[in-house]
C-alpha atoms as a PDB file:
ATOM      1  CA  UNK A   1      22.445   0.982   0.403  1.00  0.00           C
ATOM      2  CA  UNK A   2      20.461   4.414  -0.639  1.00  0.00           C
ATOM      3  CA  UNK A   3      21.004   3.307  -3.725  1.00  0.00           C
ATOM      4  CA  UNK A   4      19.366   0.002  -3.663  1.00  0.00           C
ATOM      5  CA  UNK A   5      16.390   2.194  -1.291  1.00  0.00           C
ATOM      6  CA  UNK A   6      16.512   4.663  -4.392  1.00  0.00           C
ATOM      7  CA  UNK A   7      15.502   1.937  -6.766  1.00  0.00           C
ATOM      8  CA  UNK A   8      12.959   0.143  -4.772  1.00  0.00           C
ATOM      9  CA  UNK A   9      11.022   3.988  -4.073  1.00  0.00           C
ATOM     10  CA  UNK A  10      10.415   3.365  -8.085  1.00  0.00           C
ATOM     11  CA  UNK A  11       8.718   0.412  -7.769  1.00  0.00           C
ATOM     12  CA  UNK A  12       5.216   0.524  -8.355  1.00  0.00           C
ATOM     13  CA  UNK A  13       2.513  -0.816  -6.306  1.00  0.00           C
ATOM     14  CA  UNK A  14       1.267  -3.060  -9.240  1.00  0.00           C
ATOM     15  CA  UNK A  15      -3.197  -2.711  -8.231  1.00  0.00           C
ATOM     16  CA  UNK A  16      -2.411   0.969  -7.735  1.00  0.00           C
ATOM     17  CA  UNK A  17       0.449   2.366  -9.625  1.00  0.00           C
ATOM     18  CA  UNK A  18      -0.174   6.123  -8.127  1.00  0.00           C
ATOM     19  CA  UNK A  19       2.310   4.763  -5.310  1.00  0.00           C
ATOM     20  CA  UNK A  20       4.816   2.614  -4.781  1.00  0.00           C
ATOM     21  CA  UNK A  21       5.563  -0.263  -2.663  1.00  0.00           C
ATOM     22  CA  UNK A  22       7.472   1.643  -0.159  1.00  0.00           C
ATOM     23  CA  UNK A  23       4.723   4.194  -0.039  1.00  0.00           C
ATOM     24  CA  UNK A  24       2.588   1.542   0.943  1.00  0.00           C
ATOM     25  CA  UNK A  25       4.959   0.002   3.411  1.00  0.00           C
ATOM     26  CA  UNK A  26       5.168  -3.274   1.810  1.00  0.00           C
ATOM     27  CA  UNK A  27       8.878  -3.005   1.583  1.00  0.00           C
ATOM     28  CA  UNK A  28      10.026  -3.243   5.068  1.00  0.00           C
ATOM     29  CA  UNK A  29      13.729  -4.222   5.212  1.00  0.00           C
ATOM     30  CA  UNK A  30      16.702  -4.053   2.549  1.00  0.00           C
ATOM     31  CA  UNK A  31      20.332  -6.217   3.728  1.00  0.00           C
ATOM     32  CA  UNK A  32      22.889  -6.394   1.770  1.00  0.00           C
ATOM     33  CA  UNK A  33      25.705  -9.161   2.952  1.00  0.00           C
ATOM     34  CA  UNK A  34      29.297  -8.953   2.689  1.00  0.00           C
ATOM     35  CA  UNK A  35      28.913 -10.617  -1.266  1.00  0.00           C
ATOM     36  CA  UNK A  36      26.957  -8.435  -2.588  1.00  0.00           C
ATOM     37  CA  UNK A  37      23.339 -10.394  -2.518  1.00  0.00           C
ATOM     38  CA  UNK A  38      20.405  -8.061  -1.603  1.00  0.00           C
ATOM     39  CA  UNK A  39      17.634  -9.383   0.480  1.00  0.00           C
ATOM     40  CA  UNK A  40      14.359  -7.511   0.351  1.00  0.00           C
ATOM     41  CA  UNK A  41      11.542  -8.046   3.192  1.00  0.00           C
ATOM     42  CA  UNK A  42       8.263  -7.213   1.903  1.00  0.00           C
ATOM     43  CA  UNK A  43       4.651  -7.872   3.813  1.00  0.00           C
ATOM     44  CA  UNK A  44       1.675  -7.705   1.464  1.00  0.00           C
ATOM     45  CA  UNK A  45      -1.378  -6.141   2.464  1.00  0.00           C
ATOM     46  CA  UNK A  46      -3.155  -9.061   3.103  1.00  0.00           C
ATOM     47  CA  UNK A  47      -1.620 -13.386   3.197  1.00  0.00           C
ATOM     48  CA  UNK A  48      -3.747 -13.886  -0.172  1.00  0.00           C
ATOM     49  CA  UNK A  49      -2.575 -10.898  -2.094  1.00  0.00           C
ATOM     50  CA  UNK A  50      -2.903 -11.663  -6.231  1.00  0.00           C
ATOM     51  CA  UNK A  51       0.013  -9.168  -6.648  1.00  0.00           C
ATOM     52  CA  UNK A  52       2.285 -10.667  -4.694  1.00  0.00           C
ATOM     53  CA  UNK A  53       4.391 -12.532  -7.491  1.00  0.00           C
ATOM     54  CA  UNK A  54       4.302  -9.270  -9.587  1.00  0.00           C
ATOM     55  CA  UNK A  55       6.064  -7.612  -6.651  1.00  0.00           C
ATOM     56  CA  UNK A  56       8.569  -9.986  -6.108  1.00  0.00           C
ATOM     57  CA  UNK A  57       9.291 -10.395  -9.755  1.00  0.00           C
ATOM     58  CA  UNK A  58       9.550  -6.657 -10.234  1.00  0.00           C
ATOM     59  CA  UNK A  59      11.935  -6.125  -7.010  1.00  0.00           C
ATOM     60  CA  UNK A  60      14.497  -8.445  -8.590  1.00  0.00           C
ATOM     61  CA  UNK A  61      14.110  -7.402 -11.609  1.00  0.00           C
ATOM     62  CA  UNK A  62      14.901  -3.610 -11.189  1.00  0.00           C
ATOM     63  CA  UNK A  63      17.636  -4.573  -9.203  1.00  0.00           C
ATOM     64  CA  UNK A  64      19.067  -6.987 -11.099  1.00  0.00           C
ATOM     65  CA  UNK A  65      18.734  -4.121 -14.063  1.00  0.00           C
ATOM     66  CA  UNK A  66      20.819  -1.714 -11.699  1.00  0.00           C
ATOM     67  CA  UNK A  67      23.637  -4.419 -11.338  1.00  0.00           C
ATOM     68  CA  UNK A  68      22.571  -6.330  -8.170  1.00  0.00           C
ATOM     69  CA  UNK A  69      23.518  -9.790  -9.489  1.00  0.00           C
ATOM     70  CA  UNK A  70      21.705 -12.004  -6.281  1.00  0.00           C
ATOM     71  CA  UNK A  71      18.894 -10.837  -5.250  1.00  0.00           C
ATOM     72  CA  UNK A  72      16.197 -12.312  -2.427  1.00  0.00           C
ATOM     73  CA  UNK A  73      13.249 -11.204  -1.686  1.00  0.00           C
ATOM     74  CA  UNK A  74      11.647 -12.855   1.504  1.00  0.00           C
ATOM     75  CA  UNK A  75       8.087 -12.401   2.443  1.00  0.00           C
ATOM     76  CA  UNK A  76       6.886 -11.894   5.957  1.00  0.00           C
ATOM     77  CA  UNK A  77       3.518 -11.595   7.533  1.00  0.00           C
ATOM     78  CA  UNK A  78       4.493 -10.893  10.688  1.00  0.00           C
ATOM     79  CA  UNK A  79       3.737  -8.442  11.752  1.00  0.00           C
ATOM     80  CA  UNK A  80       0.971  -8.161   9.600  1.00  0.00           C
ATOM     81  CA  UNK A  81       0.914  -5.299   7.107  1.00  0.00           C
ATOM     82  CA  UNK A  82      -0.908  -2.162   8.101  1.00  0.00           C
ATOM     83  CA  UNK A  83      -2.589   0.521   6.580  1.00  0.00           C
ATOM     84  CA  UNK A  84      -0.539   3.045   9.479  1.00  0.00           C
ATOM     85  CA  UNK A  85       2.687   2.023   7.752  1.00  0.00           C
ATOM     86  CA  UNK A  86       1.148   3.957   4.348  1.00  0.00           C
ATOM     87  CA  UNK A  87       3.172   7.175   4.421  1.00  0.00           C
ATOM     88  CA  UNK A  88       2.370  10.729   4.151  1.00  0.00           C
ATOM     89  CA  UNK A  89       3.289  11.204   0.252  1.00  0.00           C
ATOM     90  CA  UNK A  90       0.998   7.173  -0.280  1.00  0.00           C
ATOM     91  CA  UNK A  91      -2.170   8.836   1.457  1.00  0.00           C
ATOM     92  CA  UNK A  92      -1.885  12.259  -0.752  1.00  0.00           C
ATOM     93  CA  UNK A  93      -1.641  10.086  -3.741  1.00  0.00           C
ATOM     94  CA  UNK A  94      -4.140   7.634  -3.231  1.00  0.00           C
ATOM     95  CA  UNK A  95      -6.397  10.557  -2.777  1.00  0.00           C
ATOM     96  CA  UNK A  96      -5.425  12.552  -5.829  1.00  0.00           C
ATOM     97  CA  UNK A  97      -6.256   9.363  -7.483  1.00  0.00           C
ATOM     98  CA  UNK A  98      -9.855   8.619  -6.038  1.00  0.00           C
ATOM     99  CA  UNK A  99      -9.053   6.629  -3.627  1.00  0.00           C
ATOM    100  CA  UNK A 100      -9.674   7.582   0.136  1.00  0.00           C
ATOM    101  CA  UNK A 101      -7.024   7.027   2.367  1.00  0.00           C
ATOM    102  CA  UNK A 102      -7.683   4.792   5.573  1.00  0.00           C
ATOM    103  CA  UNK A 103      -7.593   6.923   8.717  1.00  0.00           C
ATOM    104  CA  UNK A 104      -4.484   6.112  11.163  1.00  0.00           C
ATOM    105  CA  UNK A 105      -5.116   3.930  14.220  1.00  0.00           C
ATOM    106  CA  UNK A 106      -2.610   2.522  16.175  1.00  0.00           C
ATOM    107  CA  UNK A 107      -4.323  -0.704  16.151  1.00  0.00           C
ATOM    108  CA  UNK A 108      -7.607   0.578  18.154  1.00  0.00           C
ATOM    109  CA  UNK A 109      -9.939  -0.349  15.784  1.00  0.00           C
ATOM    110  CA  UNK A 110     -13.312   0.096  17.577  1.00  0.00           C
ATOM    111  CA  UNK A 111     -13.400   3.965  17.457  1.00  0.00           C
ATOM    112  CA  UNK A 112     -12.972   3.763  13.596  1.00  0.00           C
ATOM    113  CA  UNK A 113     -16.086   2.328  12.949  1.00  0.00           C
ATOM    114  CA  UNK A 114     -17.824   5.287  14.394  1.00  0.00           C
ATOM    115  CA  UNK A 115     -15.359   7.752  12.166  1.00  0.00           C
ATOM    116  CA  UNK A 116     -16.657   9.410   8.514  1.00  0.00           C
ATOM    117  CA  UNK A 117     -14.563   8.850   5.609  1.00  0.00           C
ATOM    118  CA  UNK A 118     -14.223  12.181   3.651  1.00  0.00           C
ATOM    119  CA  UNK A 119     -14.815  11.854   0.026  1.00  0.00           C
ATOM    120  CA  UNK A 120     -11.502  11.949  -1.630  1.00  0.00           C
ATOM    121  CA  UNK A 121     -13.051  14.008  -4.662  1.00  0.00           C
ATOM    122  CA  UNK A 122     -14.791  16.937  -2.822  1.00  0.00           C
ATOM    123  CA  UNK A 123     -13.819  16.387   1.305  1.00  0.00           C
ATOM    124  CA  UNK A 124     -17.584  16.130   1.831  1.00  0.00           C
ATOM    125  CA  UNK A 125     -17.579  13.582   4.598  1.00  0.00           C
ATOM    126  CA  UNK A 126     -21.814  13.132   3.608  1.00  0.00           C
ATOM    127  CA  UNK A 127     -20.477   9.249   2.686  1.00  0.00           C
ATOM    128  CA  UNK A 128     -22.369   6.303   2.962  1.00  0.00           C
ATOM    129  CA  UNK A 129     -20.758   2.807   2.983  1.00  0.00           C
ATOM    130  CA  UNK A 130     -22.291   0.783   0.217  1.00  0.00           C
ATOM    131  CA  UNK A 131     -20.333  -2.328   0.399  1.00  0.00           C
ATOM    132  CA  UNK A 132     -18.107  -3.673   2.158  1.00  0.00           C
ATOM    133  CA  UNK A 133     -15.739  -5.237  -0.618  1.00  0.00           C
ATOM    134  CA  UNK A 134     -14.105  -2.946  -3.215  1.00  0.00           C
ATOM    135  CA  UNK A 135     -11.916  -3.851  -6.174  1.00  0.00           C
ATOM    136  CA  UNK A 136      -9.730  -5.800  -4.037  1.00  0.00           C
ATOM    137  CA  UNK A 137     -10.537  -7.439  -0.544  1.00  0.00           C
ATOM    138  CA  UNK A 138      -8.645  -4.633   1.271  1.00  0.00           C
ATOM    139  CA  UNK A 139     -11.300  -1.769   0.288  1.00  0.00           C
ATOM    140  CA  UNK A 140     -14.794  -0.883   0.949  1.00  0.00           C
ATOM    141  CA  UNK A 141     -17.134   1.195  -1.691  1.00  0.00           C
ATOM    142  CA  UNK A 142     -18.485   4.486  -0.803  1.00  0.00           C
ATOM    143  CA  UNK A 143     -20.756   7.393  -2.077  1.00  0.00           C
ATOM    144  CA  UNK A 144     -20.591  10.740  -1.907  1.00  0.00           C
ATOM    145  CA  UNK A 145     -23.856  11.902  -1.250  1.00  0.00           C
ATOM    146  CA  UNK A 146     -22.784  15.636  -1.381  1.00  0.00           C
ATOM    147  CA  UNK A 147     -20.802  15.226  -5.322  1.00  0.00           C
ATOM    148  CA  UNK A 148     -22.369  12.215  -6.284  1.00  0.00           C
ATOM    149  CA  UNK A 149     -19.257  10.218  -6.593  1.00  0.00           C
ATOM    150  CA  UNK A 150     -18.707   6.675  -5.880  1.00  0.00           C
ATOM    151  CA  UNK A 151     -15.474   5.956  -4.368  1.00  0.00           C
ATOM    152  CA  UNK A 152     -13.160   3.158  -2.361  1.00  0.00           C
ATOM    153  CA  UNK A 153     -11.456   3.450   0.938  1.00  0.00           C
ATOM    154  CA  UNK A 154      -9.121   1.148   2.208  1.00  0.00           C
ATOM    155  CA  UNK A 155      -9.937  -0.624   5.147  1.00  0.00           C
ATOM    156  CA  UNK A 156      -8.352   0.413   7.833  1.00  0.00           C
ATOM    157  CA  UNK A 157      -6.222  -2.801   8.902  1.00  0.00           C
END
């Protein structure tokens, strides 16, 4: 089985290929059954998510590359994905790239509205929200008022 893990830790997220889909907690559960067949449980970030073929066409295909010869991967959205299941490593690379990492909540969501995001380019946290879609529907737009930058957070969810 750490083998199978080993190969899905490669496994880009395909909207922000810094990290990859375990970094991001979208792979949640690997089985493998007494015949060999591989079952992967992913939840996307959000029920509409444009990647979400990519993913599952990328799981099976590394693993089908590596040998696996039946491979499943089953989407759940239940519970729905978080940004608290991003690990450690995910939020140090999403802010190397640019891209601020959401703050962790354990699902009490009021306090973050009152919280500064930190500019992922200088730490200032002199932000200012500028809109509340970003590339994709699960970040915001900010700007640094201290370096000037524009940058995205992901929404704490």
């Amino acid at each position: 089985m750490r083998k199978i893990w080993h190969i899905l830790e490669q496994i880009t997220d395909p909207e922000i290929p810094v990290v990859t889909l375990v970094e991001m907690g979208i792979i949640r559960d690997v089985r493998q059954d007494e015949s060999g067949k591989v079952t992967v449980t992913i939840t996307p970030t959000f029920s509409g998510c444009p990647a979400l073929e990519v993913m599952k066409n990328d799981i099976r295909d590394r693993l089908r590359e590596a040998g696996v010869e039946e491979v499943e991967v089953h989407v759940t959205l239940s519970p729905p994905w978080s940004t608290d299941w991003i690990t450690e490593e995910g939020r140090r690379k999403l802010k190397a790239f640019g891209l601020a990492p959401p703050p962790k909540h354990g699902g009490d969501f009021a306090i973050l509205l009152l919280d500064p995001v930190a500019c992922p380019y200088c730490d200032s946290e002199n932000t200012s929200l500028r809109n509340n879609w970003g590339a994709t529907p699960c970040r915001m737009i900010f700007y640094c008022n201290n370096c000037q930058q524009p940058f995205e957070q992901f929404k704490p969810l």
